[in-house]
Structures are given as C-alpha cells and as structure tokens.
C-alpha atoms as a PDB file:
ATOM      1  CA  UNK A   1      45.045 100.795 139.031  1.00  0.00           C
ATOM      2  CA  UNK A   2      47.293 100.803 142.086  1.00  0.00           C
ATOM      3  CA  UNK A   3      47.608 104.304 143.247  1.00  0.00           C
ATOM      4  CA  UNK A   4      50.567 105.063 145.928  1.00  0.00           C
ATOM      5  CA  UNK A   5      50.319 108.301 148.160  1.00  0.00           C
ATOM      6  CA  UNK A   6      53.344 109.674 150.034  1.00  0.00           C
ATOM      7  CA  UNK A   7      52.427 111.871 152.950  1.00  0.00           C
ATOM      8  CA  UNK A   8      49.663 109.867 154.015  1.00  0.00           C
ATOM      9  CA  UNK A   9      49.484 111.583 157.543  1.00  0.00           C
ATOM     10  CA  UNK A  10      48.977 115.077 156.443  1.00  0.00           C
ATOM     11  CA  UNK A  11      46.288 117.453 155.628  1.00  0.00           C
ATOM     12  CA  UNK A  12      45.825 115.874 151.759  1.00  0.00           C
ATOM     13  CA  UNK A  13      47.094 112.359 152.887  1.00  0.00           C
ATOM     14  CA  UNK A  14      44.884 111.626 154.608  1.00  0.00           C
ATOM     15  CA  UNK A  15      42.264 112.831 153.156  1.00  0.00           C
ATOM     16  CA  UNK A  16      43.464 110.593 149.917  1.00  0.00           C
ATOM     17  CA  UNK A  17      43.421 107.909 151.990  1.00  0.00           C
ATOM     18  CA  UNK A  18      39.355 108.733 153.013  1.00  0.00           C
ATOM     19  CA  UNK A  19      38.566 109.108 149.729  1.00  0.00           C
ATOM     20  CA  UNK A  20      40.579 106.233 148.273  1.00  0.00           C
ATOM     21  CA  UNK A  21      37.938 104.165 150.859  1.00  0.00           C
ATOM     22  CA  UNK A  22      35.122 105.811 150.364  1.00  0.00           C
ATOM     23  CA  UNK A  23      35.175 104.774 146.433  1.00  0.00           C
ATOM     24  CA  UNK A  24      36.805 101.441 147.304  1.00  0.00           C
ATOM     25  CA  UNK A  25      40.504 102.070 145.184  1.00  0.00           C
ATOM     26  CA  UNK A  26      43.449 100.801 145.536  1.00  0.00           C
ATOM     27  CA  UNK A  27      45.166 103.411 147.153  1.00  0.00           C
ATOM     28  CA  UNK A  28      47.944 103.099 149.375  1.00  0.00           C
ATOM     29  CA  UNK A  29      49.349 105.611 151.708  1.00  0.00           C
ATOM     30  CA  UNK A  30      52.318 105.658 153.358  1.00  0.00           C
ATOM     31  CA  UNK A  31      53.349 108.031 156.688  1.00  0.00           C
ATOM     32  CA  UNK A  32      57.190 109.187 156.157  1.00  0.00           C
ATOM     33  CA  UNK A  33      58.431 106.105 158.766  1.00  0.00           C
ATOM     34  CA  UNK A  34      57.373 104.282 155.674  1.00  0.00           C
ATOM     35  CA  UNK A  35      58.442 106.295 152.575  1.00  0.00           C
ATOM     36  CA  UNK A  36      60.975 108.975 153.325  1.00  0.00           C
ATOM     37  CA  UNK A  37      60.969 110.454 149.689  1.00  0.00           C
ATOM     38  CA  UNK A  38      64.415 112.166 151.026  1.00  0.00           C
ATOM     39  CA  UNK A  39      65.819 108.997 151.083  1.00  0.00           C
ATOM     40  CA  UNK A  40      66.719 106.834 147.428  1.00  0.00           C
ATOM     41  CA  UNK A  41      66.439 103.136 149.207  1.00  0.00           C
ATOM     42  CA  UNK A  42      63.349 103.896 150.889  1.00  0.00           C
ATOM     43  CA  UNK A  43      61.101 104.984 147.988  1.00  0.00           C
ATOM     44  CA  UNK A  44      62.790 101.726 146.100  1.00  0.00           C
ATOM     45  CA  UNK A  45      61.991  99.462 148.291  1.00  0.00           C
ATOM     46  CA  UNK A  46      58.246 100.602 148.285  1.00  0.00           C
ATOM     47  CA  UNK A  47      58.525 100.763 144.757  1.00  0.00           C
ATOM     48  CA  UNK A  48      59.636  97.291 144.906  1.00  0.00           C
ATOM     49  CA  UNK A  49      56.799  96.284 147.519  1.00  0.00           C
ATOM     50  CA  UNK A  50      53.441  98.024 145.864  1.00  0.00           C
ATOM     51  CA  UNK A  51      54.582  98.096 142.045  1.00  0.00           C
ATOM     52  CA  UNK A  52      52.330 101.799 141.344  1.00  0.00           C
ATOM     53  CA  UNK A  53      50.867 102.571 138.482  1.00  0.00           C
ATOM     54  CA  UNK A  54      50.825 105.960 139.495  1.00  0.00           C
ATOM     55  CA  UNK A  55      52.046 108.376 142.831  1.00  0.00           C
ATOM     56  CA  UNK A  56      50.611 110.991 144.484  1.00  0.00           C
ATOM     57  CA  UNK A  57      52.671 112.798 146.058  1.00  0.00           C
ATOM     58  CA  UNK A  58      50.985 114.722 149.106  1.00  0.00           C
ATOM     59  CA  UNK A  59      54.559 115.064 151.190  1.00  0.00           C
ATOM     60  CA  UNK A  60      55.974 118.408 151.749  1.00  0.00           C
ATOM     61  CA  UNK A  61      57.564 120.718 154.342  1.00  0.00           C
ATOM     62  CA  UNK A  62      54.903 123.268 154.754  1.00  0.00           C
ATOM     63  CA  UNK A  63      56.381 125.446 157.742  1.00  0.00           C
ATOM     64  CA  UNK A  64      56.262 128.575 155.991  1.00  0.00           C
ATOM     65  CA  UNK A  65      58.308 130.908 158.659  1.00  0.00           C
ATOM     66  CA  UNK A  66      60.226 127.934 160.506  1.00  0.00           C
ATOM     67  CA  UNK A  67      61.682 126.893 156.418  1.00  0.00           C
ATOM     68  CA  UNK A  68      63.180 130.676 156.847  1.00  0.00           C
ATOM     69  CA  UNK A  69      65.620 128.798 159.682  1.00  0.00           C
ATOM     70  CA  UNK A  70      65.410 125.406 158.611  1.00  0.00           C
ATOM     71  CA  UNK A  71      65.924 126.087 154.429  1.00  0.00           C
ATOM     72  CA  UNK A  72      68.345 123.016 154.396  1.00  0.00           C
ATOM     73  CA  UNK A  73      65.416 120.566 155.182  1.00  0.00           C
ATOM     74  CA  UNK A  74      62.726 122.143 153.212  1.00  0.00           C
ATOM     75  CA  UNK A  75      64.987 121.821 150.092  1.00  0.00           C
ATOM     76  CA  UNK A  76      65.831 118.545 151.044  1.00  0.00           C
ATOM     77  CA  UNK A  77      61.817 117.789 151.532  1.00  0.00           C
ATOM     78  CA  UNK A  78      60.282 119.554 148.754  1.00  0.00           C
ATOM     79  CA  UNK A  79      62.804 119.863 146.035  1.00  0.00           C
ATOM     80  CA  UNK A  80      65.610 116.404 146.513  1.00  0.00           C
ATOM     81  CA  UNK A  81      62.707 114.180 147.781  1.00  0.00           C
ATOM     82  CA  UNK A  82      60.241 115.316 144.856  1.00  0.00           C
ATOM     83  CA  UNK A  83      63.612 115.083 142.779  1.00  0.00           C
ATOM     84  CA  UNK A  84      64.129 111.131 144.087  1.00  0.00           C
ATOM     85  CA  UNK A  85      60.355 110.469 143.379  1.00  0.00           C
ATOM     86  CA  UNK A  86      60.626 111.442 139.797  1.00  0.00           C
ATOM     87  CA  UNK A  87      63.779 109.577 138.895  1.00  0.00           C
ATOM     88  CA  UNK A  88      61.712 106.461 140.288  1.00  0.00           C
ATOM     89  CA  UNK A  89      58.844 107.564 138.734  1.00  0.00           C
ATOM     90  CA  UNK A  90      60.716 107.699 135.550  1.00  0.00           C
ATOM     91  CA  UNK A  91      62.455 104.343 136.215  1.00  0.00           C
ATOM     92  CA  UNK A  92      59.246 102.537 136.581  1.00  0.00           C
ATOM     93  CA  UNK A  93      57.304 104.439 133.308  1.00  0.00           C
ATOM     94  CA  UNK A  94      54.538 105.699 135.904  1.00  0.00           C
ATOM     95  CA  UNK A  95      52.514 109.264 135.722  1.00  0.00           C
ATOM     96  CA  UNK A  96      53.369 111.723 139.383  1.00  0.00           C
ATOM     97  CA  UNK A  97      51.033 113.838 140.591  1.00  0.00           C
ATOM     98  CA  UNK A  98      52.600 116.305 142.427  1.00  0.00           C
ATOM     99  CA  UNK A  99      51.005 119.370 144.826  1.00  0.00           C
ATOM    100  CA  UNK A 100      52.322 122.550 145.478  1.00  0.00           C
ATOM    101  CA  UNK A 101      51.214 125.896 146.163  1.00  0.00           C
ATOM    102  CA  UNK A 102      50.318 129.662 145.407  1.00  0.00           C
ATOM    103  CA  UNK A 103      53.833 130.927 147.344  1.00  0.00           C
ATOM    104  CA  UNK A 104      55.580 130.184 144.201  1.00  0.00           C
ATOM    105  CA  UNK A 105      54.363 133.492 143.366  1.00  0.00           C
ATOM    106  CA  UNK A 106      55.217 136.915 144.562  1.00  0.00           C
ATOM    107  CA  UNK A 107      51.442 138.252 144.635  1.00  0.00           C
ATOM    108  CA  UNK A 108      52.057 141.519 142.716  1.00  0.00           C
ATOM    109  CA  UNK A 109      49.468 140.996 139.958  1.00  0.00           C
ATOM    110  CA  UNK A 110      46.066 142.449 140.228  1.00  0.00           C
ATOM    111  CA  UNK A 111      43.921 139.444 139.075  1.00  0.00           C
ATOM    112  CA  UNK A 112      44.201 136.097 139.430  1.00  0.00           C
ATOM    113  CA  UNK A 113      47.190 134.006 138.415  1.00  0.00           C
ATOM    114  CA  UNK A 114      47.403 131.770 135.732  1.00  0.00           C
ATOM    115  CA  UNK A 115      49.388 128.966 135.011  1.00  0.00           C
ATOM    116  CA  UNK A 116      51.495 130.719 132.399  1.00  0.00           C
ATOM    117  CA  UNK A 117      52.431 133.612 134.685  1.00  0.00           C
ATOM    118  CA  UNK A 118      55.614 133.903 136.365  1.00  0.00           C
ATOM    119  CA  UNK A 119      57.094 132.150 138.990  1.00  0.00           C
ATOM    120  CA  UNK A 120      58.967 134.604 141.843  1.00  0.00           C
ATOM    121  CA  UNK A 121      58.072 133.004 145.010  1.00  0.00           C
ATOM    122  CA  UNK A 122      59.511 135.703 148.034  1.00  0.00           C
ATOM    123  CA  UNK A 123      59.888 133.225 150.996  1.00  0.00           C
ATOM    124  CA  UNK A 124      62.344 130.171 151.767  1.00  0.00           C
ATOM    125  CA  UNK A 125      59.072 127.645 151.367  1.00  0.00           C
ATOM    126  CA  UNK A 126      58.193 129.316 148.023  1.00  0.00           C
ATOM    127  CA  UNK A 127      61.826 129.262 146.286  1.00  0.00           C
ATOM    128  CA  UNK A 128      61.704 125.494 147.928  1.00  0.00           C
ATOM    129  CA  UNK A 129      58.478 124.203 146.463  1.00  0.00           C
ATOM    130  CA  UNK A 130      59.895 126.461 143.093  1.00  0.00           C
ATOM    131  CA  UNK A 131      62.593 124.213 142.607  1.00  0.00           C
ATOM    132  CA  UNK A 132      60.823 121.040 143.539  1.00  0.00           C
ATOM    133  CA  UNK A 133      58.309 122.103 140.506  1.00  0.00           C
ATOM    134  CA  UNK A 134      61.373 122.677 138.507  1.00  0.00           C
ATOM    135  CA  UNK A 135      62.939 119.253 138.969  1.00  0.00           C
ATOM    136  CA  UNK A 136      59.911 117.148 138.535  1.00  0.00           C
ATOM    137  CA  UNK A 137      59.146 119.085 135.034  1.00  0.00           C
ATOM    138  CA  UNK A 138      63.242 117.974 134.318  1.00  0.00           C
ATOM    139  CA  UNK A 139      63.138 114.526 135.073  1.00  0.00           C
ATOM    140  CA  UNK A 140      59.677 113.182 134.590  1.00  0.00           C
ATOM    141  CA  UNK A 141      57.464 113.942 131.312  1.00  0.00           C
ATOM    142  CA  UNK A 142      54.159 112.201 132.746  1.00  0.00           C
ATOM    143  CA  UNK A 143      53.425 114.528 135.498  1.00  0.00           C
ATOM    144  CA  UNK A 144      50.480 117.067 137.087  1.00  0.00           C
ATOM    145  CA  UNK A 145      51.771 119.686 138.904  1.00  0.00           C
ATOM    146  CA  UNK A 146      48.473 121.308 140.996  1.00  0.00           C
ATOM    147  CA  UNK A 147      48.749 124.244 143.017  1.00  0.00           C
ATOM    148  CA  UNK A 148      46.492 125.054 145.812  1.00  0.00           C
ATOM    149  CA  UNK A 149      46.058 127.643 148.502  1.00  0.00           C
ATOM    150  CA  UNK A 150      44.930 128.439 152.277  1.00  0.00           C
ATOM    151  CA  UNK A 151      44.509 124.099 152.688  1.00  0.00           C
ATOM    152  CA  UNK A 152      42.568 123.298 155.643  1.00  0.00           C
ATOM    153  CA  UNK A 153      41.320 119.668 156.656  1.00  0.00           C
ATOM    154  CA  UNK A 154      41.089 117.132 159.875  1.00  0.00           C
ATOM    155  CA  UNK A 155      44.722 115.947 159.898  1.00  0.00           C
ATOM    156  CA  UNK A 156      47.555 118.501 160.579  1.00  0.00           C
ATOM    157  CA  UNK A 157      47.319 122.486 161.342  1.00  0.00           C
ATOM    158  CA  UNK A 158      45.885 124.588 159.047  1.00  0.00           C
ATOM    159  CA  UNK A 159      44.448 128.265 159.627  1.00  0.00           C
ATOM    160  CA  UNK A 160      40.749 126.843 160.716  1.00  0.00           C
ATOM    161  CA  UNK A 161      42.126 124.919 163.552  1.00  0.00           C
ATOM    162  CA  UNK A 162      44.073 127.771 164.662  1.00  0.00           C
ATOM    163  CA  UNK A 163      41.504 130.347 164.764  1.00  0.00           C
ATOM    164  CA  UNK A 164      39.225 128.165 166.344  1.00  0.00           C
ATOM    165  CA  UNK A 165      41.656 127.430 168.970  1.00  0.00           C
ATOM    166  CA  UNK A 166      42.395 130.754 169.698  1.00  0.00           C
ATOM    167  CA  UNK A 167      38.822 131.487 169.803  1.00  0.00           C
ATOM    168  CA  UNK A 168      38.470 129.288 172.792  1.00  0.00           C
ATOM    169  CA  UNK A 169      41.431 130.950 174.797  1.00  0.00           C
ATOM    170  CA  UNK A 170      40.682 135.114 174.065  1.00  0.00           C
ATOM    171  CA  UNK A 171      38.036 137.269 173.352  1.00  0.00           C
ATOM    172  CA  UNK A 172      39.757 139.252 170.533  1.00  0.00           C
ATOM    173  CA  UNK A 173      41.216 137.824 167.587  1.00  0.00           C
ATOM    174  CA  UNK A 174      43.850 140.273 165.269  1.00  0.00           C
ATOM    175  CA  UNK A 175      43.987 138.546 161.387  1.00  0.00           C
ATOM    176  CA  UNK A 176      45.582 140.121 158.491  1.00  0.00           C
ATOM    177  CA  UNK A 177      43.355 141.812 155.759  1.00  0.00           C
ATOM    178  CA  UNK A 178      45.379 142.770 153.020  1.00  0.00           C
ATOM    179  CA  UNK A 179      46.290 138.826 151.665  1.00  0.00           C
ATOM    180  CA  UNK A 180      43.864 137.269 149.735  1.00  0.00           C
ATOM    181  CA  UNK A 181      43.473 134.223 148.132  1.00  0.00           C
ATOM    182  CA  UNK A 182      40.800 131.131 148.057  1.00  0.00           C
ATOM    183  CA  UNK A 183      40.753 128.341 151.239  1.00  0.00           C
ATOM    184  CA  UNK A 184      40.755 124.861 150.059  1.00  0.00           C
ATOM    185  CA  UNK A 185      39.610 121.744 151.524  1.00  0.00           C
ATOM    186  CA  UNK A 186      41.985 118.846 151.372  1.00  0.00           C
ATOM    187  CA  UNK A 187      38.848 117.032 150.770  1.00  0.00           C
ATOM    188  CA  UNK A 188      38.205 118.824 147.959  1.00  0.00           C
ATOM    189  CA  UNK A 189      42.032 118.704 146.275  1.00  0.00           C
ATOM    190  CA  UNK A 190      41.653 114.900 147.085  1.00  0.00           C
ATOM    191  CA  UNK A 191      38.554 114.647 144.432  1.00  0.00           C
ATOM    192  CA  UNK A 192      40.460 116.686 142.392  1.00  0.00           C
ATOM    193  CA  UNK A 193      43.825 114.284 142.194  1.00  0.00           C
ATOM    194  CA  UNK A 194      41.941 111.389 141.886  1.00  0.00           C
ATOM    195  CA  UNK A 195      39.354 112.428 139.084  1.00  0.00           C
ATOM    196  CA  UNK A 196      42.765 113.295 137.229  1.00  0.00           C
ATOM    197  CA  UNK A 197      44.354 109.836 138.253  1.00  0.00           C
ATOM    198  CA  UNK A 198      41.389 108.296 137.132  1.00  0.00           C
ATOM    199  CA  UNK A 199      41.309 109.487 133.852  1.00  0.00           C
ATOM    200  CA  UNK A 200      41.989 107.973 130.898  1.00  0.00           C
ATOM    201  CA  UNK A 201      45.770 107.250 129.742  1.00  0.00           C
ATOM    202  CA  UNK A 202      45.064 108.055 126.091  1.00  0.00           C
ATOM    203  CA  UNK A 203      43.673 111.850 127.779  1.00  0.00           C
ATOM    204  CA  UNK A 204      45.981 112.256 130.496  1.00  0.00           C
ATOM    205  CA  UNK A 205      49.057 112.067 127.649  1.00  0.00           C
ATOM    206  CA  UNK A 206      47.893 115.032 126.628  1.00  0.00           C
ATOM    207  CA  UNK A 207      46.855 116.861 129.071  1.00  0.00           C
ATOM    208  CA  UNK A 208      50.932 116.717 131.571  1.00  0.00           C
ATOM    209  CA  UNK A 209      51.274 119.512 132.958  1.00  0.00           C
ATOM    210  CA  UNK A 210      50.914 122.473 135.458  1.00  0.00           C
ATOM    211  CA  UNK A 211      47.426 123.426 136.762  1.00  0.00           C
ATOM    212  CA  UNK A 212      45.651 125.707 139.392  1.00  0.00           C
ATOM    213  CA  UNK A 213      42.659 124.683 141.796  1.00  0.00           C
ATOM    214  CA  UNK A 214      41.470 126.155 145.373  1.00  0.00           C
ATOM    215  CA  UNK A 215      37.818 127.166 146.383  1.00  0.00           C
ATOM    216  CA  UNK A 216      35.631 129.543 145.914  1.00  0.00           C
ATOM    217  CA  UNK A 217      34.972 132.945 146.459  1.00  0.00           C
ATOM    218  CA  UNK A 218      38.353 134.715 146.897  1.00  0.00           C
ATOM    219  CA  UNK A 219      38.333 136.375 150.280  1.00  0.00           C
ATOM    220  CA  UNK A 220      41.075 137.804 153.106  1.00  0.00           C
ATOM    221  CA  UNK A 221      42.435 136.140 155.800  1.00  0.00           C
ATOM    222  CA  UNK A 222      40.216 138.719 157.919  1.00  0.00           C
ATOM    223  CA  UNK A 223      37.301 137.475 156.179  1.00  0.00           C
ATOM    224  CA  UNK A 224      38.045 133.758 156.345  1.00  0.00           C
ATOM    225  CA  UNK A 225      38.198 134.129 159.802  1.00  0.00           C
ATOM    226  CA  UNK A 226      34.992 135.909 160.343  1.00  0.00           C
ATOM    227  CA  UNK A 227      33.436 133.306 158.698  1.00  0.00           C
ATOM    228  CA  UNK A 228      34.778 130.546 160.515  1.00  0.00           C
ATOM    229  CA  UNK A 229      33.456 131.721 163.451  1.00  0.00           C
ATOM    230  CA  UNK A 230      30.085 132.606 162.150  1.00  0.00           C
ATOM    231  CA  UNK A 231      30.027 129.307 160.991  1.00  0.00           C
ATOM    232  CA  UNK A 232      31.008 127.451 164.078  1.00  0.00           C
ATOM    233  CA  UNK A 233      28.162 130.207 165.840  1.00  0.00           C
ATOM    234  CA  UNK A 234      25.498 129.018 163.216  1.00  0.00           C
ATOM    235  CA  UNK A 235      26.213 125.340 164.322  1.00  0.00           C
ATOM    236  CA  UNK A 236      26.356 126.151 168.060  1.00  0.00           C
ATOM    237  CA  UNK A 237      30.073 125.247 168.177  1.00  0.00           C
ATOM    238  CA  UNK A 238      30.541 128.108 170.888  1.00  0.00           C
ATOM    239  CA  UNK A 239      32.105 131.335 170.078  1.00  0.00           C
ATOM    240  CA  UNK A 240      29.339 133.790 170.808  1.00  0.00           C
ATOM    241  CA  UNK A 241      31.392 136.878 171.913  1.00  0.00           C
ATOM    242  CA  UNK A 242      34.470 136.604 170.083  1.00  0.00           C
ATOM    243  CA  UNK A 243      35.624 139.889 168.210  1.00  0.00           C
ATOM    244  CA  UNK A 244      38.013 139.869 165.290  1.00  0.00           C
ATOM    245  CA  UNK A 245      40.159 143.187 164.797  1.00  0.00           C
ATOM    246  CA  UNK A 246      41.892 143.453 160.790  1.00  0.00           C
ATOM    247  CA  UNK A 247      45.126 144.350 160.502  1.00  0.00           C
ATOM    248  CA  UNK A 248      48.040 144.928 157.927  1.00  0.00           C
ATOM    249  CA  UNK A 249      50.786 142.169 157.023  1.00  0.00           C
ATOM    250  CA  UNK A 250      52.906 144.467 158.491  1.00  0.00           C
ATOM    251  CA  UNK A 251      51.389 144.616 161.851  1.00  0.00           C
ATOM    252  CA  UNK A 252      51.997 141.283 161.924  1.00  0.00           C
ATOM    253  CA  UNK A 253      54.998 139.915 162.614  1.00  0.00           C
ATOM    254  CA  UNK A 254      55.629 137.302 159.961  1.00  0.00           C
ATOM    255  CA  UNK A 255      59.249 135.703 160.050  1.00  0.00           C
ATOM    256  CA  UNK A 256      58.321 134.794 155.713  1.00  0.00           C
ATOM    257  CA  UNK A 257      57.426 137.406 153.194  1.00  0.00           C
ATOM    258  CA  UNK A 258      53.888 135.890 152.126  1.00  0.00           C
ATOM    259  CA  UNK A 259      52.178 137.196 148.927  1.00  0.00           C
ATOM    260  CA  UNK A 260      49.540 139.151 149.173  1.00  0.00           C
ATOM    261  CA  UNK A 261      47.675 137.675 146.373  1.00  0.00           C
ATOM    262  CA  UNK A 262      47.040 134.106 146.183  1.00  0.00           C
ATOM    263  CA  UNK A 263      43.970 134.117 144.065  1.00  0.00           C
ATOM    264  CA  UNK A 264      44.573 131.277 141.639  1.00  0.00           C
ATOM    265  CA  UNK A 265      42.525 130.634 138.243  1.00  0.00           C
ATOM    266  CA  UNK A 266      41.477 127.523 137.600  1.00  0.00           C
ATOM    267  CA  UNK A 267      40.314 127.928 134.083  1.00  0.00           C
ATOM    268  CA  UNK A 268      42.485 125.550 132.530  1.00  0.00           C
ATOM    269  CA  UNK A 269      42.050 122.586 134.990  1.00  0.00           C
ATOM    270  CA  UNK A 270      37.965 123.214 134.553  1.00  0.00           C
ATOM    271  CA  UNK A 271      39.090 123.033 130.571  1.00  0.00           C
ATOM    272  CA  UNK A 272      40.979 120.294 130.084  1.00  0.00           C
ATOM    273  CA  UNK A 273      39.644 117.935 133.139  1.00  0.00           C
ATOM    274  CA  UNK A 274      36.011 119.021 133.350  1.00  0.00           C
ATOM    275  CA  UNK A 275      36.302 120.244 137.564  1.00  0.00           C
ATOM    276  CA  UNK A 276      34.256 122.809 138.153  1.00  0.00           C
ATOM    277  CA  UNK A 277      34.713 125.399 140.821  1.00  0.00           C
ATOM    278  CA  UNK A 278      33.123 124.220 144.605  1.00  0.00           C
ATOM    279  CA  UNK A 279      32.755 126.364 147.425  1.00  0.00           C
ATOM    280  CA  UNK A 280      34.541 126.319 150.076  1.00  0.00           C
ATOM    281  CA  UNK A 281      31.907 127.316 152.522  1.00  0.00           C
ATOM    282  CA  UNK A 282      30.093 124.206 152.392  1.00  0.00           C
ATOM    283  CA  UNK A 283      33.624 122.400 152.883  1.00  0.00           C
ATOM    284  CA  UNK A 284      33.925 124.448 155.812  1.00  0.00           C
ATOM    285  CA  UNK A 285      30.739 123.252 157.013  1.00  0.00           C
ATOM    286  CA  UNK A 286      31.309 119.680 156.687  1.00  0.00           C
ATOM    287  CA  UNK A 287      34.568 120.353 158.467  1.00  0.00           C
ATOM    288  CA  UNK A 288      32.927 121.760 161.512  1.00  0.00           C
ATOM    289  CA  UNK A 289      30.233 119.454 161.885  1.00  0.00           C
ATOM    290  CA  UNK A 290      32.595 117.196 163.892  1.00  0.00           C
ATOM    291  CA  UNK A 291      33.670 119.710 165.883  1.00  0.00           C
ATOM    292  CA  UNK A 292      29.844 120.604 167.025  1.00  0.00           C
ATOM    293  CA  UNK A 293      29.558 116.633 167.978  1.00  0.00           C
ATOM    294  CA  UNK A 294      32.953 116.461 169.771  1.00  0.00           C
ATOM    295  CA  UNK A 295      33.567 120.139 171.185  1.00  0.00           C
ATOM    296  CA  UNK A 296      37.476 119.687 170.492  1.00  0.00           C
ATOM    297  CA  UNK A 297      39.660 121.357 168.081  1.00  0.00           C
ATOM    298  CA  UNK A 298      43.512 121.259 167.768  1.00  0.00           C
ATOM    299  CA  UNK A 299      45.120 121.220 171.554  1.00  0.00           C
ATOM    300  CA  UNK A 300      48.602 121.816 169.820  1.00  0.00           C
ATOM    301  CA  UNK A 301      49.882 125.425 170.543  1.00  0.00           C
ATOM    302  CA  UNK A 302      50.400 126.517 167.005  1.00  0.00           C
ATOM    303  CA  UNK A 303      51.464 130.340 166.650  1.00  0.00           C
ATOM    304  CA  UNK A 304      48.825 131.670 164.607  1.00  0.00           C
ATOM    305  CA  UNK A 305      51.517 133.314 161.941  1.00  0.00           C
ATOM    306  CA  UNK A 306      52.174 129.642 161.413  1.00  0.00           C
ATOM    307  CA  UNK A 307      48.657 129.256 159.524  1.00  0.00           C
ATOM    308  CA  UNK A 308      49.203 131.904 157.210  1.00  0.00           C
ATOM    309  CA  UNK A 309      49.835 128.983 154.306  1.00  0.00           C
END
C-alpha cells in the first residue's frame, strides 16, 4: 500500500514520515512547495506521479488567533484544500484520512465530548476546520475524520516548545488554568493514523467515519506546564528556579475565543480500532530527551497565546 501524506513538514508530518521509516512503508510526504492542497493542478499532478492508495492528510492552518485576521486563508487551507483533496480522493476510489481538532467545539459540556455531540466551534480556526469536516463528509464516503488536542512534537511550535523557551528567558511563567483538555504527541496520532490505514479494507468499510483520540490524563494548561518543567528538571534540562503563576482565560489576552473544555473521549476509536489510551507523560519524556542531549529548544519568538491549540 502506497500511503501519501500532505503536510509533511509539520508537527504530524513529520512525524508520519518517522514512523512511515521506522516500519519501512511506503509512505510519501510531501512539504506544501510540493502539494499545495489549495491548489486543483497541484494535488493532480501528484496524484498522477505517486498513484495513492490512500492520503493522509496532516496539512492545516493551525494559527488559532492570527486565522481571526487572516479567515480568508484558513478557509482556503482547511476547508477548499481539504474540499480539493476529497474530490481527488473520490476521483481516484481511495480512503482520506483527515485530522482536525477539539476547537470544533464550544467547551460548554461538563464531561468529555463524544463524537455524536455537537459541533459549535467559537473561533475563526474552529468554524474553519468545521467546514473542512463538513465538506470531506459531502464529497468523499471512504474517510476518517480524527480529532486531537494540545499536539506537541519536534517539527513546528506547539505549547512545549514555547514554555520551554520562555523558561530560558524569565523567571516567572503566567499559564491559563481554567482550559482543559488532554496533550497529544504527534508521535502518538501518527501510530494512530497508520494502525487505521493499515487495517483491513473489508473492516475499514465499516468502520468511515468521525473519531476522537488525544492522551492521557486530562489536565490544564497550568498543569501541563508545571509538568513540563518538572520534567525537563527531572532530566537536568535546566529550569531549576522557574515559577509558574495560574491565571484565568480572561487575564489573558487571547485574540480567539478558545474552549474551555477540550477533553475528548476516545471510546469509540478504542471500540471499533482496538487503540487504547497512552499517556502522554511518557511522550513528553521521549520528547525531552533530545533536548537534555542538545540544550536547544525552539529559537523562534512565538507569543505564548499562540500555543494555546
């Protein structure tokens, strides 16, 4: 099975494209200079190149609070381009797996959310990854959508860089408290896509369809925070006299409305796949033992509101 990625730079990219070496598939991945999924020719002509049997698509605009100024090209990014991927998906008779993410929700409900519960995302990104959902469910039968939450891994930003960043430049670190929701390793939503590429046609046709995964245990921002630096402590990463202060969402001066609960169930995916919940501790580990041997962590000057994804 030839399995084509789009994204291949980012946070799940590339960890696809680790994975898809690791266990020696035939995985392709391709940066946006080589598949712009906003642009028709361009995801023909890799069509036309690779011949898929199936796509991943790991591509998206994730900039929650820039999208709020910018809501022409996160449409065009995660609702046309996933719109353009399914027609060719469709055109070639080939499944789409398809990530997106916890925003879609509003973060009202007291437990966690389920796949049947309803959509109301409150932010430009959320109503954009909304639609691109939407689309893909309209054009394409064979599909997985799989929404995730709070991704960190080695490629792009993400909230661990960030804090750990910021750690190195002030004593005193203020995170929000009152959001919750489960960090997830793009590591670990790698394994997940490709145990469900992997599986057989005759299951997969009956298992299309929307489904929930992130880590385990559900914590806050605050808390995720608290343990990234313990962690990075424990592994003599630095960071010995670094205080974190909790405050309120609105404290903090977030351009996007972000829910407040992202806790997502993944019953169903555990059901009908067999994936089991993993913590995301360990995953946090494994992401900071480089970081011990190297004593870097991401130069670029992200604004820390800019993590809260």
């Amino acid at each position: 099975m030839r399995i084509l990625v789009t994204g291949g730079h980012g946070q799940v990219g590339s960890a696809l494209a680790q994975l898809g070496k690791e266990q020696g598939l035939d995985l392709i991945t391709l940066s946006r200079s080589e598949l712009d999924i906003t642009d028709a020719v361009s995801i023909s002509r890799a069509f036309n190149k690779y011949h898929p049997d199936l796509l991943i698509n790991a591509a998206a605009y994730t900039a929650v609070d820039k999208a709020e100024s910018e809501p022409e090209l996160a449409y065009a990014i995660n609702a046309k381009g996933v719109g353009l991927l399914a027609e060719a998906c469709a055109t070639s008779n080939i499944p789409m797996l398809h990530i997106s993410t916890d925003y879609v929700f509003d973060g009202t409900k007291a437990t966690p959310y389920t796949e049947e519960d309803q959509v109301n995302p409150l932010s430009v990104y959320g109503k954009s990854k909304e639609a691109g959902e939407s689309i893909l469910r309209e054009k394409l039968y064979q599909h997985i959508i799989l929404r995730t939450s709070w991704v960190f891994g080695e490629s792009g930003n993400n909230f661990v860089k960030t804090i750990l960043r910021l750690a190195q430049e002030r004593n005193e670190l203020s995170v929000v408290s009152d959001q919750f929701g489960g960090p997830t390793s793009a590591a670990s939503i790698a394994e997940v896509l490709i145990n469900i590429a992997l599986t057989s046609p005759k299951q997969l046709k009956n298992h299309w369809g929307t489904y929930h995964f992130c880590q385990s245990p559900f914590v806050s921002w605050f808390e995720f925070a608290a343990a990234i630096i313990e962690n990075a402590k424990l592994l003599n990463c630095g960071y010995e006299f670094i205080s974190i202060k909790q405050i309120s969402s609105d404290e903090y001066a977030f351009k996007a409305k972000r829910p407040q609960n992202s806790r997502l169930s993944i019953e169903k995916l555990s059901r009908c796949f067999s994936i089991q919940k993993t913590n995301w501790d360990s995953s946090l580990k494994n992401f900071l033992d480089p970081v011990k041997k190297t004593n870097s962590v991401m130069k670029k000057k992200q604004p820390i509101r800019d993590a809260f994804s």
